[in-house]
N, C-alpha and C. Protein backbone atom coordinates (compact mmCIF):
# COMPACT_ATOMS: atom_id res chain seq x y z
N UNK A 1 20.02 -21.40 -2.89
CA UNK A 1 21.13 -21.76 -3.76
C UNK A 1 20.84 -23.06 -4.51
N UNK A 2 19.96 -23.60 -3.73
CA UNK A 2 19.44 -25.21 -4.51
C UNK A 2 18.93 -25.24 -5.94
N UNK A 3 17.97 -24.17 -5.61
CA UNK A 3 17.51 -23.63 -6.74
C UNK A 3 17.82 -23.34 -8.09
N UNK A 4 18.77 -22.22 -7.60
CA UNK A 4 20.04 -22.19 -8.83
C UNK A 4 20.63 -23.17 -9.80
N UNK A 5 20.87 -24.01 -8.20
CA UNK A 5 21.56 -25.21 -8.92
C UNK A 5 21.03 -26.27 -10.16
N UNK A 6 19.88 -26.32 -9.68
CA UNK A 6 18.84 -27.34 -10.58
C UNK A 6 18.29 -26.64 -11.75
N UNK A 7 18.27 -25.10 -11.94
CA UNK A 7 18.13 -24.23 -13.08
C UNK A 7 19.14 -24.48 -13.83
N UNK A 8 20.65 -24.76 -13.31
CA UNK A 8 21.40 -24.49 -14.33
C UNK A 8 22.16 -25.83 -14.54
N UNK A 9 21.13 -26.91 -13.77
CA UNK A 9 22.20 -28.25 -14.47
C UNK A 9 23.21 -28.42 -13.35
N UNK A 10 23.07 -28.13 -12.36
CA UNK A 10 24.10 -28.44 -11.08
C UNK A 10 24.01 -29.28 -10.00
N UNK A 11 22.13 -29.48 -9.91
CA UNK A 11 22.09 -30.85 -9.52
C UNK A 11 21.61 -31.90 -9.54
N UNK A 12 22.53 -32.48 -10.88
CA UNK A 12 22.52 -33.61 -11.38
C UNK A 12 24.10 -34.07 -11.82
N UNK A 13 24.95 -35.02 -11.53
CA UNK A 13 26.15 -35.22 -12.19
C UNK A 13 26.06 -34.34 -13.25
N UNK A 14 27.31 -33.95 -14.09
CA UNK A 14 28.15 -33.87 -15.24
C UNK A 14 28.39 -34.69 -16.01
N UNK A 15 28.23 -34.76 -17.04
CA UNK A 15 29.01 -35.87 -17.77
C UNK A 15 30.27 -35.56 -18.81
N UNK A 16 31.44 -36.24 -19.35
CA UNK A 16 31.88 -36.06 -20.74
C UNK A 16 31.83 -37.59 -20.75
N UNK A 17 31.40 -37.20 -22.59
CA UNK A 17 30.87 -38.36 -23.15
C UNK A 17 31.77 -38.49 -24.61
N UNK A 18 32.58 -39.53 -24.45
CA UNK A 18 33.42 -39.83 -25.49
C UNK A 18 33.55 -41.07 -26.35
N UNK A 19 33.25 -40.80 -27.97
CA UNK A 19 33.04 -42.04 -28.59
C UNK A 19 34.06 -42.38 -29.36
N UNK A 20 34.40 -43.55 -29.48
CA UNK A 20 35.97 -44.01 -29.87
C UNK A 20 34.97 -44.34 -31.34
N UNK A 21 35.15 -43.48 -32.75
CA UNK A 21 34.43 -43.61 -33.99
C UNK A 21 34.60 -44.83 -34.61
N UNK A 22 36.30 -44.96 -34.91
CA UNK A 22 36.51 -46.15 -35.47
C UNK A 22 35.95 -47.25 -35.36
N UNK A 23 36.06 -47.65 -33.86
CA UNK A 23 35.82 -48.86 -32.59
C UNK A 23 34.02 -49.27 -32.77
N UNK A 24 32.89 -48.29 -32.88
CA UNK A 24 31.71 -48.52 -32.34
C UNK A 24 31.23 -48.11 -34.06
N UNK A 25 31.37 -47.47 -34.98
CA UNK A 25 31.26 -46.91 -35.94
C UNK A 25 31.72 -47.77 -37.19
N UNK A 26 30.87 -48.52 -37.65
CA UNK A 26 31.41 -50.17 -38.51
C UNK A 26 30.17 -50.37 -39.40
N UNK A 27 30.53 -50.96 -40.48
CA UNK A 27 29.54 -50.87 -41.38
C UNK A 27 28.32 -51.98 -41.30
N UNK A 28 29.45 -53.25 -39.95
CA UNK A 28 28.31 -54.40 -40.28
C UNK A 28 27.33 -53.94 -39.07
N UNK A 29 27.73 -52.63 -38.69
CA UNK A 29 26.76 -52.67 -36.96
C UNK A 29 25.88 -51.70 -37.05
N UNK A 30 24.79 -51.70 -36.66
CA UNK A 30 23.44 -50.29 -37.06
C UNK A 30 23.83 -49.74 -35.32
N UNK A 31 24.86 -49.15 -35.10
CA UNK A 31 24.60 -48.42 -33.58
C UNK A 31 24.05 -47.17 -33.79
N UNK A 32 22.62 -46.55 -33.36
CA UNK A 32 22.12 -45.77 -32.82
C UNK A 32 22.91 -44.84 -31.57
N UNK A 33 23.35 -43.79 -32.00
CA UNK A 33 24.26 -43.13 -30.98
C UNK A 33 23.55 -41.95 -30.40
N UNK A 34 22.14 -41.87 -30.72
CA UNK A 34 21.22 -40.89 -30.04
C UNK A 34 20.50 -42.24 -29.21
N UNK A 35 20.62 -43.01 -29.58
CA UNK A 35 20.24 -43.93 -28.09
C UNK A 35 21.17 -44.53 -26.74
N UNK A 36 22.59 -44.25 -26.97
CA UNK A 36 23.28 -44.20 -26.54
C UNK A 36 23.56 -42.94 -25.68
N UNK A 37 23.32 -41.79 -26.36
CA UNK A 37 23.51 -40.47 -25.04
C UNK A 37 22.17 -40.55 -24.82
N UNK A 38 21.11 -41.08 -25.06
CA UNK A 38 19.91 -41.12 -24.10
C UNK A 38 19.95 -42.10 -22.74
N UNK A 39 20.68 -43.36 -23.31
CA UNK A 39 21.04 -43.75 -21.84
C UNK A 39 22.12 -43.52 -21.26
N UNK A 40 23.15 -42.59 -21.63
CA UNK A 40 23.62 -42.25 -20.87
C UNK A 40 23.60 -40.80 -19.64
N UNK A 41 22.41 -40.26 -20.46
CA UNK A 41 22.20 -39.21 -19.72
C UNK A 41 21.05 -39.61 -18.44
N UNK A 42 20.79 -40.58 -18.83
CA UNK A 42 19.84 -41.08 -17.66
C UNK A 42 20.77 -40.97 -16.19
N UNK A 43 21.91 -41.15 -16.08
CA UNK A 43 22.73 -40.86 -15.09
C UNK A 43 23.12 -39.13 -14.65
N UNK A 44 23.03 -38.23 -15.63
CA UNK A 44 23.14 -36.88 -15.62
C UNK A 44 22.97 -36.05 -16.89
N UNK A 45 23.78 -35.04 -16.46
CA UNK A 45 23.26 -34.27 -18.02
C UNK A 45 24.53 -34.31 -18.70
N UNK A 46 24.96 -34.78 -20.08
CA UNK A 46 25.58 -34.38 -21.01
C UNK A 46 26.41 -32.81 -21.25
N UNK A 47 27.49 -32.65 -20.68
CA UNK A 47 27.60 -31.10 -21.16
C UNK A 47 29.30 -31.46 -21.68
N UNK A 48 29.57 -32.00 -22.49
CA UNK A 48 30.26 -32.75 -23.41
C UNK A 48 30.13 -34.12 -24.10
N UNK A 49 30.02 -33.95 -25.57
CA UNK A 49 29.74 -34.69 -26.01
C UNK A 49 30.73 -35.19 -27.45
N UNK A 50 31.72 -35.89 -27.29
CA UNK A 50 32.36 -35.94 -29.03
C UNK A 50 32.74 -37.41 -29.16
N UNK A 51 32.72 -37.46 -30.26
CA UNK A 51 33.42 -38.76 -31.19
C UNK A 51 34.85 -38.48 -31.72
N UNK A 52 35.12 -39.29 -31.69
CA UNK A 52 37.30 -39.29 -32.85
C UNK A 52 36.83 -40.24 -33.58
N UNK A 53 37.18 -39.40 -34.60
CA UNK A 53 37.24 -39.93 -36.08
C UNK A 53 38.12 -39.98 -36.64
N UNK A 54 39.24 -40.82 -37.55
CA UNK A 54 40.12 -40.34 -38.22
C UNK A 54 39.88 -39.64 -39.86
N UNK A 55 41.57 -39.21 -40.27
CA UNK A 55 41.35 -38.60 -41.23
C UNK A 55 40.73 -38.81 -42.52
N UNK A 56 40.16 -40.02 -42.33
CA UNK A 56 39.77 -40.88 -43.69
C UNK A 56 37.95 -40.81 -43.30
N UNK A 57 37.85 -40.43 -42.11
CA UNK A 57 35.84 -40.21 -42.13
C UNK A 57 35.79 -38.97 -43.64
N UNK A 58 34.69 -39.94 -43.94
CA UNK A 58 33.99 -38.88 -45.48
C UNK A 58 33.01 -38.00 -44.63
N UNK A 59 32.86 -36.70 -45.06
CA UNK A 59 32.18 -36.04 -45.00
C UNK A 59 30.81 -36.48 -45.08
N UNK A 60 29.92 -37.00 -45.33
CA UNK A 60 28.56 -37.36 -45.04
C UNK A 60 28.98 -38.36 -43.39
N UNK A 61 29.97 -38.90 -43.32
CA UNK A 61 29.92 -39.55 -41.64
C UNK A 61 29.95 -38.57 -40.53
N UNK A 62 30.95 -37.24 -40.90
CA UNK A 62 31.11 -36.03 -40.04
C UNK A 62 29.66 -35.72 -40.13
N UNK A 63 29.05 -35.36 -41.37
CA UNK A 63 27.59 -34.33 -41.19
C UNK A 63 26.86 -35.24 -40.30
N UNK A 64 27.07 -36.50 -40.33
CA UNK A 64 25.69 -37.75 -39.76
C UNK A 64 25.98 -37.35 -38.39
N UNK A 65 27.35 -37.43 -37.60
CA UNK A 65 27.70 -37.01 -36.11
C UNK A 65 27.07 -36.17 -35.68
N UNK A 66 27.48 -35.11 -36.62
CA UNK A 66 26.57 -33.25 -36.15
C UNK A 66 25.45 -33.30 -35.90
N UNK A 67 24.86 -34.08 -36.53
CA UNK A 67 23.14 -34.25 -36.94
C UNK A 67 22.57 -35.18 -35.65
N UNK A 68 23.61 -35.93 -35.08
CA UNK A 68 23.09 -36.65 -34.09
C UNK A 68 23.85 -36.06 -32.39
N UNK A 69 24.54 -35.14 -33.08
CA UNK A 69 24.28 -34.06 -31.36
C UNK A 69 26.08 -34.12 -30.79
N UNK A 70 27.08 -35.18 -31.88
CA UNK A 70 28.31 -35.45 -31.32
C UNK A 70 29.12 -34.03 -31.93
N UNK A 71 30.50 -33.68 -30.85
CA UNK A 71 31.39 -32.78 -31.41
C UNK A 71 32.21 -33.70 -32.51
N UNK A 72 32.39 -33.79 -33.38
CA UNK A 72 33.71 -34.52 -34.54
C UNK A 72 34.65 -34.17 -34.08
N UNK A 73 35.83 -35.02 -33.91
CA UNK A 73 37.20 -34.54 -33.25
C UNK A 73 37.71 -35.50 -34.14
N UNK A 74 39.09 -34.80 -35.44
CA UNK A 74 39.05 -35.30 -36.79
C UNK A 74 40.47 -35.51 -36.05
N UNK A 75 41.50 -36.66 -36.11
CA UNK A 75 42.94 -36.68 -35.09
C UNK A 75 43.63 -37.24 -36.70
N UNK A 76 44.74 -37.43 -37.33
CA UNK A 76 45.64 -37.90 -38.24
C UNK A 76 46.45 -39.11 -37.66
N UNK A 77 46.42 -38.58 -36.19
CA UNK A 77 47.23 -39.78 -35.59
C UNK A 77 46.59 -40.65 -35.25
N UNK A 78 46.64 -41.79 -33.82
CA UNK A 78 46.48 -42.75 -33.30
C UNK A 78 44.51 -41.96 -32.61
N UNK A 79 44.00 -42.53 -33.24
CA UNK A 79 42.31 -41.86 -32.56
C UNK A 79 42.14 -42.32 -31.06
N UNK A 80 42.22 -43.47 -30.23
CA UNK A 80 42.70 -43.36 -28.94
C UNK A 80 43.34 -43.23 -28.15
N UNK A 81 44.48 -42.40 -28.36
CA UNK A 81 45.59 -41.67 -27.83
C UNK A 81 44.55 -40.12 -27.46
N UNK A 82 44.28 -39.69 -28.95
CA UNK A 82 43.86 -38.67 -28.79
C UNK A 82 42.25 -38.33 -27.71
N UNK A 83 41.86 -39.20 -27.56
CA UNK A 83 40.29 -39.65 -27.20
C UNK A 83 40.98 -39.65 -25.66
N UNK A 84 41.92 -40.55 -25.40
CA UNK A 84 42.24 -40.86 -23.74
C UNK A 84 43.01 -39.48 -23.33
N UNK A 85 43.37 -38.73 -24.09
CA UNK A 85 44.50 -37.40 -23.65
C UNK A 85 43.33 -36.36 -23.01
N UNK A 86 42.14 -36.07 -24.21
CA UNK A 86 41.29 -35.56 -24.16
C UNK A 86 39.61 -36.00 -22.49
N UNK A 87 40.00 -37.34 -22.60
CA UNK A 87 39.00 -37.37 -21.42
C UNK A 87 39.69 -37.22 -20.89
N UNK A 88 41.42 -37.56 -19.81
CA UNK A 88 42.20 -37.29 -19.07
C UNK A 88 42.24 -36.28 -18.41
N UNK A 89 42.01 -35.45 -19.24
CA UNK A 89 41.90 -33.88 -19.16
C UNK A 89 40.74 -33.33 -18.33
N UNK A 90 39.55 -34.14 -18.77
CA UNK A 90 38.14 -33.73 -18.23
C UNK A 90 38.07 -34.39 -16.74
N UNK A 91 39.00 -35.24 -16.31
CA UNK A 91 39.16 -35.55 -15.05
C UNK A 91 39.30 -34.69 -14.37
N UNK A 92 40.01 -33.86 -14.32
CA UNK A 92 40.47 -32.53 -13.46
C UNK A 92 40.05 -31.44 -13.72
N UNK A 93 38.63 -31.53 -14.38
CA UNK A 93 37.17 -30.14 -14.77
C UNK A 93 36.76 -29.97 -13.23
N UNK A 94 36.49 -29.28 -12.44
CA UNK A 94 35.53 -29.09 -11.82
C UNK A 94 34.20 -29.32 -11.73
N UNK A 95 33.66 -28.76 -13.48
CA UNK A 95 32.73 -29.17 -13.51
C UNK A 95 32.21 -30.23 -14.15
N UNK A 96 32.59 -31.16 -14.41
CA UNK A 96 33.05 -32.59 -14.54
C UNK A 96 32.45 -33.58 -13.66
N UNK A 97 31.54 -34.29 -13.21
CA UNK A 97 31.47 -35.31 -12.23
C UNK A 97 31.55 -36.91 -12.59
N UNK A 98 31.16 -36.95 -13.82
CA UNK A 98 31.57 -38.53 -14.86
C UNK A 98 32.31 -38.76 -16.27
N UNK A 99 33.02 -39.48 -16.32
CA UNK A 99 33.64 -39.67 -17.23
C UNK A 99 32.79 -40.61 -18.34
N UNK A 100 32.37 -41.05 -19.37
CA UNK A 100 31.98 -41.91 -20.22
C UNK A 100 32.20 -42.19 -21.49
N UNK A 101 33.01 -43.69 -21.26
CA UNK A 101 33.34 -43.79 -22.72
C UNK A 101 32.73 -45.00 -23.74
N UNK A 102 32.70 -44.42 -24.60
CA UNK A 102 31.75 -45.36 -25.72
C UNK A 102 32.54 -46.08 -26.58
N UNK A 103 33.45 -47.79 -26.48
CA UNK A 103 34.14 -48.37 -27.01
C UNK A 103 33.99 -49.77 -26.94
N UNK A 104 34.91 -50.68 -27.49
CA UNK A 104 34.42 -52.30 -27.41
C UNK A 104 36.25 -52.48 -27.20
N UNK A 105 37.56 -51.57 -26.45
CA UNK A 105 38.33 -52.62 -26.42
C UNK A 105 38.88 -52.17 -25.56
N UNK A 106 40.42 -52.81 -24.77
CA UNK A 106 40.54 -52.47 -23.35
C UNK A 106 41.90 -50.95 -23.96
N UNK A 107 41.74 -49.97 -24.36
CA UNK A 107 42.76 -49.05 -24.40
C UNK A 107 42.55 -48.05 -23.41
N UNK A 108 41.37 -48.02 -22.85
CA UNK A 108 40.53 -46.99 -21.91
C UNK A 108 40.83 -47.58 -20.88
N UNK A 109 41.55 -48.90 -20.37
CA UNK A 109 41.42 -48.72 -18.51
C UNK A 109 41.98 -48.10 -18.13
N UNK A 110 43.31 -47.43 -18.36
CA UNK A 110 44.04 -46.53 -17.78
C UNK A 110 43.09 -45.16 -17.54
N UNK A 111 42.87 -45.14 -18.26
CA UNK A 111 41.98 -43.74 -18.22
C UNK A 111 40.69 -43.81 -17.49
N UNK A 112 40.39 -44.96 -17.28
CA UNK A 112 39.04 -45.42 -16.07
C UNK A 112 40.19 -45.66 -14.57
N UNK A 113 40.73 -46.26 -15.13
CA UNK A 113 41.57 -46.14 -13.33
C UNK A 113 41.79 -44.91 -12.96
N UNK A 114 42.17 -44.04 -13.76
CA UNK A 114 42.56 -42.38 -13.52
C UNK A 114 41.49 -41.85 -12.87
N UNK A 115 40.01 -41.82 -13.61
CA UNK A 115 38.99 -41.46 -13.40
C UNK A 115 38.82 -42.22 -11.60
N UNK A 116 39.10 -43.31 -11.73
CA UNK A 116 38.43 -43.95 -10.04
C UNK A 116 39.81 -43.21 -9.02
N UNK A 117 40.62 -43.15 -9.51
CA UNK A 117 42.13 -42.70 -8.47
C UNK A 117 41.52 -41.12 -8.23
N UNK A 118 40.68 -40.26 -9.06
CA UNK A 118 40.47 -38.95 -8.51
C UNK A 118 39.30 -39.12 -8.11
N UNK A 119 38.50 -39.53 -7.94
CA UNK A 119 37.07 -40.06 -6.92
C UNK A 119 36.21 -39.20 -7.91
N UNK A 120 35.72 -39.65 -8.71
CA UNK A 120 34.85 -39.41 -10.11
C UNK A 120 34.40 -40.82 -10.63
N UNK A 121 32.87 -40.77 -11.09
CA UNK A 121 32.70 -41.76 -11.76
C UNK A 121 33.21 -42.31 -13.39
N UNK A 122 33.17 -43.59 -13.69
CA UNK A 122 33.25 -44.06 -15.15
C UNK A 122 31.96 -44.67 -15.42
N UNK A 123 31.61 -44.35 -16.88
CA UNK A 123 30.71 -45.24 -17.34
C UNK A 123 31.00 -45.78 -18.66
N UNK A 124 30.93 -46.77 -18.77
CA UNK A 124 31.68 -47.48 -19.97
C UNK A 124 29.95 -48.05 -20.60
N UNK A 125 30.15 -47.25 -22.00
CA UNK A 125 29.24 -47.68 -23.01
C UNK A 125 29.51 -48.61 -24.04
N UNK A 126 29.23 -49.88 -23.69
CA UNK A 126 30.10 -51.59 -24.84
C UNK A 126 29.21 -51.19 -25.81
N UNK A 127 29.39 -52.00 -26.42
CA UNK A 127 28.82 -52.65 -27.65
C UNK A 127 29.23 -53.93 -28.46
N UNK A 128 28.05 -54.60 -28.24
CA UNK A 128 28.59 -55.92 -28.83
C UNK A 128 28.05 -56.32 -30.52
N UNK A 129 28.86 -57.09 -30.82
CA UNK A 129 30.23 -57.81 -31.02
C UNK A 129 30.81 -57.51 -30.31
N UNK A 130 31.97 -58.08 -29.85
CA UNK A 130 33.78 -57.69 -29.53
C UNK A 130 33.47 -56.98 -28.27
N UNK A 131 32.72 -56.89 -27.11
CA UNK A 131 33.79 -55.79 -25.90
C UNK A 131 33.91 -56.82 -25.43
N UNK A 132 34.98 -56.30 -24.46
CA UNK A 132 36.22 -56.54 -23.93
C UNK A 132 35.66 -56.25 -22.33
N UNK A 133 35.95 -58.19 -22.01
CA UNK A 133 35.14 -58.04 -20.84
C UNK A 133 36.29 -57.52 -19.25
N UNK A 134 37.47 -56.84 -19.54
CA UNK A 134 37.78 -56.31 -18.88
C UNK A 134 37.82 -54.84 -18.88
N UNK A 135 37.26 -54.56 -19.91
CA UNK A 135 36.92 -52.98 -20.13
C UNK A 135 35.26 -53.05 -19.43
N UNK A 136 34.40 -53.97 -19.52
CA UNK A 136 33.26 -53.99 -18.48
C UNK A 136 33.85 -53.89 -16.82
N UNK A 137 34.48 -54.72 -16.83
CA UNK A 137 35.30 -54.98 -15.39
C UNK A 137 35.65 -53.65 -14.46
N UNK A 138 36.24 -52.74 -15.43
CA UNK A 138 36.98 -51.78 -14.81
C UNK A 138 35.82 -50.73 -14.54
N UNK A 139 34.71 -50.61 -15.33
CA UNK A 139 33.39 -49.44 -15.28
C UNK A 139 32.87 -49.45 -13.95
N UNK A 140 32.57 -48.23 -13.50
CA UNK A 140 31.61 -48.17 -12.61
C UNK A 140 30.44 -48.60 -12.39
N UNK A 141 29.98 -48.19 -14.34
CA UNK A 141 28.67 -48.02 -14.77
C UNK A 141 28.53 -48.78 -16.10
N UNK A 142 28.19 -50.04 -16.22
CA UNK A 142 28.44 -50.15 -18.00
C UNK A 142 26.78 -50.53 -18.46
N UNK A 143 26.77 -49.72 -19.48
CA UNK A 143 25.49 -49.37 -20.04
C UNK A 143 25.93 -50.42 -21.61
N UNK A 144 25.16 -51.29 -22.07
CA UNK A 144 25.36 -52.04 -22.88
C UNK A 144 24.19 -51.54 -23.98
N UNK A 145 24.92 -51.51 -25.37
CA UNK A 145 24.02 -51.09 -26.89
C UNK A 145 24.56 -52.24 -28.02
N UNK A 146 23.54 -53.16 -28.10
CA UNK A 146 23.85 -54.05 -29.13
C UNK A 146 23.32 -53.63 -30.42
N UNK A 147 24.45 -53.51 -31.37
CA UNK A 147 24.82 -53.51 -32.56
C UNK A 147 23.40 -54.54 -33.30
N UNK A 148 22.88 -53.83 -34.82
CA UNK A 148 22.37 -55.19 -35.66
C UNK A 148 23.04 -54.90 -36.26
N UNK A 149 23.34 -56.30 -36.79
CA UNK A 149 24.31 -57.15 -37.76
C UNK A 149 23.02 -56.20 -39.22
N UNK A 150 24.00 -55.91 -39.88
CA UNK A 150 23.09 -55.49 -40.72
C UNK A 150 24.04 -56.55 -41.75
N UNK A 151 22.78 -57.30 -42.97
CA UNK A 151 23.04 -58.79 -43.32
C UNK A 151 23.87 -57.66 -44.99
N UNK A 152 24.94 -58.87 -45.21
CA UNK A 152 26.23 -58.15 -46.10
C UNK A 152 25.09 -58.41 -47.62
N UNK A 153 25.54 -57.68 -48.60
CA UNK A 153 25.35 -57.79 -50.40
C UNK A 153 25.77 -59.13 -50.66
N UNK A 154 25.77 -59.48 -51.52
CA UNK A 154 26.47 -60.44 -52.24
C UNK A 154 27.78 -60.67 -52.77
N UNK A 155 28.07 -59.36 -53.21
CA UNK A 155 29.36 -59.23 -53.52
C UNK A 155 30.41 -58.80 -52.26
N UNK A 156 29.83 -58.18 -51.58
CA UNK A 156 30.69 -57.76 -50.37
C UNK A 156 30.96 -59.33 -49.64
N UNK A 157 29.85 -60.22 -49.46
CA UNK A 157 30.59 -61.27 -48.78
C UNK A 157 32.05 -61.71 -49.70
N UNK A 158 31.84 -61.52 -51.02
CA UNK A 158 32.43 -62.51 -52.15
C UNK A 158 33.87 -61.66 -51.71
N UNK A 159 33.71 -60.45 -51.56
CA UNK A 159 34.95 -59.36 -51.46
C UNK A 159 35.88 -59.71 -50.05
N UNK A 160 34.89 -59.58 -49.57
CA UNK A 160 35.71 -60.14 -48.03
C UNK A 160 36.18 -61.57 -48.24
N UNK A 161 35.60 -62.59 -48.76
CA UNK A 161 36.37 -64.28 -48.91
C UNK A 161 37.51 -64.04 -49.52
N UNK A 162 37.43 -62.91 -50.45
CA UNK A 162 38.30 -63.14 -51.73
C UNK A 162 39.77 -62.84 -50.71
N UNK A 163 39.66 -61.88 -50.12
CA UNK A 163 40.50 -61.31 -49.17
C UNK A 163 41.52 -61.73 -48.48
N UNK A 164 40.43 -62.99 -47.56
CA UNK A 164 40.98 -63.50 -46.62
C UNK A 164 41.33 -65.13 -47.27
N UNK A 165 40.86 -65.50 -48.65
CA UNK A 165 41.22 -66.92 -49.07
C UNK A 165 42.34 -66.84 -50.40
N UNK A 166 43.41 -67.15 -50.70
CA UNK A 166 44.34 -67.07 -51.90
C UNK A 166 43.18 -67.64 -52.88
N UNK A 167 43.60 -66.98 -54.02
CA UNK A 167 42.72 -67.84 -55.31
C UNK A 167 43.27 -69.16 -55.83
N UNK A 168 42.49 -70.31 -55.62
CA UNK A 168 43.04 -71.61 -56.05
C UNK A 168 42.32 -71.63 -57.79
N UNK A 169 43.57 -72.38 -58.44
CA UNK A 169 43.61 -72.50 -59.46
C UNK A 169 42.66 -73.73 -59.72
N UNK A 170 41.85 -73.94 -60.32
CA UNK A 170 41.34 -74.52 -60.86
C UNK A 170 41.83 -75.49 -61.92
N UNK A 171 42.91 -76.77 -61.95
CA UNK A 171 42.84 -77.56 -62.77
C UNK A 171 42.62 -78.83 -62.71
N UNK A 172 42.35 -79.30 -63.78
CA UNK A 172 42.17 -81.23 -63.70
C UNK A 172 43.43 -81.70 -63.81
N UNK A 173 43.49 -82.86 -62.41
CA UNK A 173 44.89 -83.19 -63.51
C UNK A 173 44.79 -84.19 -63.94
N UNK A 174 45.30 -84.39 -65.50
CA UNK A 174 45.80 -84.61 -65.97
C UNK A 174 46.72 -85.58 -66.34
N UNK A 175 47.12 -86.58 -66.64
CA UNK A 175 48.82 -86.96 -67.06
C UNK A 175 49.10 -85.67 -68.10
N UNK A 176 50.24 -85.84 -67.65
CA UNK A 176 50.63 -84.41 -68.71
C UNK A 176 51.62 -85.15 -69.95
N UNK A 177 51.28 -84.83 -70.96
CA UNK A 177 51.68 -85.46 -72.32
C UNK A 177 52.98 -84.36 -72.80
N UNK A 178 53.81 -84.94 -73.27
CA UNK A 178 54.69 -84.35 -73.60
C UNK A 178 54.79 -84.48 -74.39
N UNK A 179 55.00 -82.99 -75.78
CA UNK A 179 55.13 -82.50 -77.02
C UNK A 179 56.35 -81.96 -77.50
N UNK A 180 56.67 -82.61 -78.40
CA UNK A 180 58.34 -82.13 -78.57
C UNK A 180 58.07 -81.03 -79.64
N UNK A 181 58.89 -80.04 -79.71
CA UNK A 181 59.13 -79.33 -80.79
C UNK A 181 58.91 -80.44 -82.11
N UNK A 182 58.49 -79.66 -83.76
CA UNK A 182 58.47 -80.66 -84.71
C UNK A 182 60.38 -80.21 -84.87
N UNK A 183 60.67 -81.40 -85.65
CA UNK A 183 61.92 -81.08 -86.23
C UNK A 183 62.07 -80.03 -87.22
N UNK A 184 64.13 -79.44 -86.90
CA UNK A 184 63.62 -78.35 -88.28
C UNK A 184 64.87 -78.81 -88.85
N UNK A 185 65.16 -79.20 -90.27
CA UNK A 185 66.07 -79.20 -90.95
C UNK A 185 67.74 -78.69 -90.31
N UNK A 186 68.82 -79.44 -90.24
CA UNK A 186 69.58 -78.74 -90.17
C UNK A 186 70.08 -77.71 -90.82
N UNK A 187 70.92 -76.82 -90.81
CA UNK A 187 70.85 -75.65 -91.06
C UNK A 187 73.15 -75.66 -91.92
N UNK A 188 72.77 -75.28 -93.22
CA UNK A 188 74.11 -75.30 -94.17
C UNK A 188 74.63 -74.01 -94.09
N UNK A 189 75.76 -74.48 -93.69
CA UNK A 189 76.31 -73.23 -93.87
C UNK A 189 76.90 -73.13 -95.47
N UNK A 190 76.93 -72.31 -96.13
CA UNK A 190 76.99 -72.06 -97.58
C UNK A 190 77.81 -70.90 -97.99
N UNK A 191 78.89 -70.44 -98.15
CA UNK A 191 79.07 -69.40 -98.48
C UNK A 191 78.81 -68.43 -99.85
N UNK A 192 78.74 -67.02 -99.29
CA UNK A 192 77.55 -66.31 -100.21
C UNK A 192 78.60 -65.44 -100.73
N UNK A 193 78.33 -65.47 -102.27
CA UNK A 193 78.89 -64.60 -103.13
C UNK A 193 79.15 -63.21 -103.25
């Protein structure tokens, strides 16, 4: 029966592997997400794999997912609502033995405590910038993927200052001179024929 087992992926953990898109998926960060289910499969085999994206991912971000091995899970609503409903769920798979989620903020402990309250592992995949060192805290397993800063255009820095700074006016001052209207003739009243 051992046999079997190791033919078909049975003995080695399970995994579902869930990527919060918004959260890890950023323009200033180069994350590699085929290096990410490579270390995470180092713990077992992958036999779920998706990202949440919201409704505003362009189509070349969906094709880039496909292309790198993730299910697209496209939500309108709140994308970690839908992401924590969805691993929640995979808690109580059978064939299920780890939970793993790929994020930088704490909306997932509940759903890692869930995972430790049914005697199943978590593995929490950070990424820095920004995680959230109580979302490390709560992991079983935290597998860390640092982000490169990929360096901004010129104008994009200028876009982002413009953003976050009001535009100051530019003047000298001045004494300010005061100009009167010229005079205008008073004005006759005359009556017209």
């Amino acid at each position: 029966m051992a046999l079997f087992g190791n033919l078909f992926g049975k003995g080695r953990p399970q995994i579902a592997f869930f990527v919060d898109g918004p959260n890890v998926i950023r323009k200033q960060l180069s994350i590699d997400l085929r290096e990410a289910k490579k270390k995470v499969s180092e713990y077992g085999d992958i036999r779920i794999s998706r990202i949440y994206l919201d409704q505003f991912a362009s189509d070349k971000l969906i094709e880039a997912m496909v292309n790198q091995g993730l299910e697209p899970k496209i939500t309108t609503g709140d994308v970690d609502v839908t992401l924590a409903v969805e691993a929640t769920e995979q808690i109580v798979n059978k064939d299920i033995d780890m939970i793993a989620i790929m994020s930088r903020d704490t909306d997932f402990i509940p759903v890692l405590n869930t995972v430790k309250k049914y005697g199943k592992k978590s593995i929490v995949v950070g990424v820095e910038p920004g995680f959230s060192v109580a979302l490390k805290n709560t992991a079983d397993i935290l597998i860390m993927i640092k982000g490169q800063e990929q360096p901004q255009r010129y104008h994009e820095r200028h876009e982002q200052r413009d953003r976050r700074e009001p535009q100051r006016e530019r003047t000298e001052q001045r004494p300010a001179q005061r100009q009167e209207p010229p005079a205008q003739p008073p004005q006759q009243n005359t009556p017209q024929k």
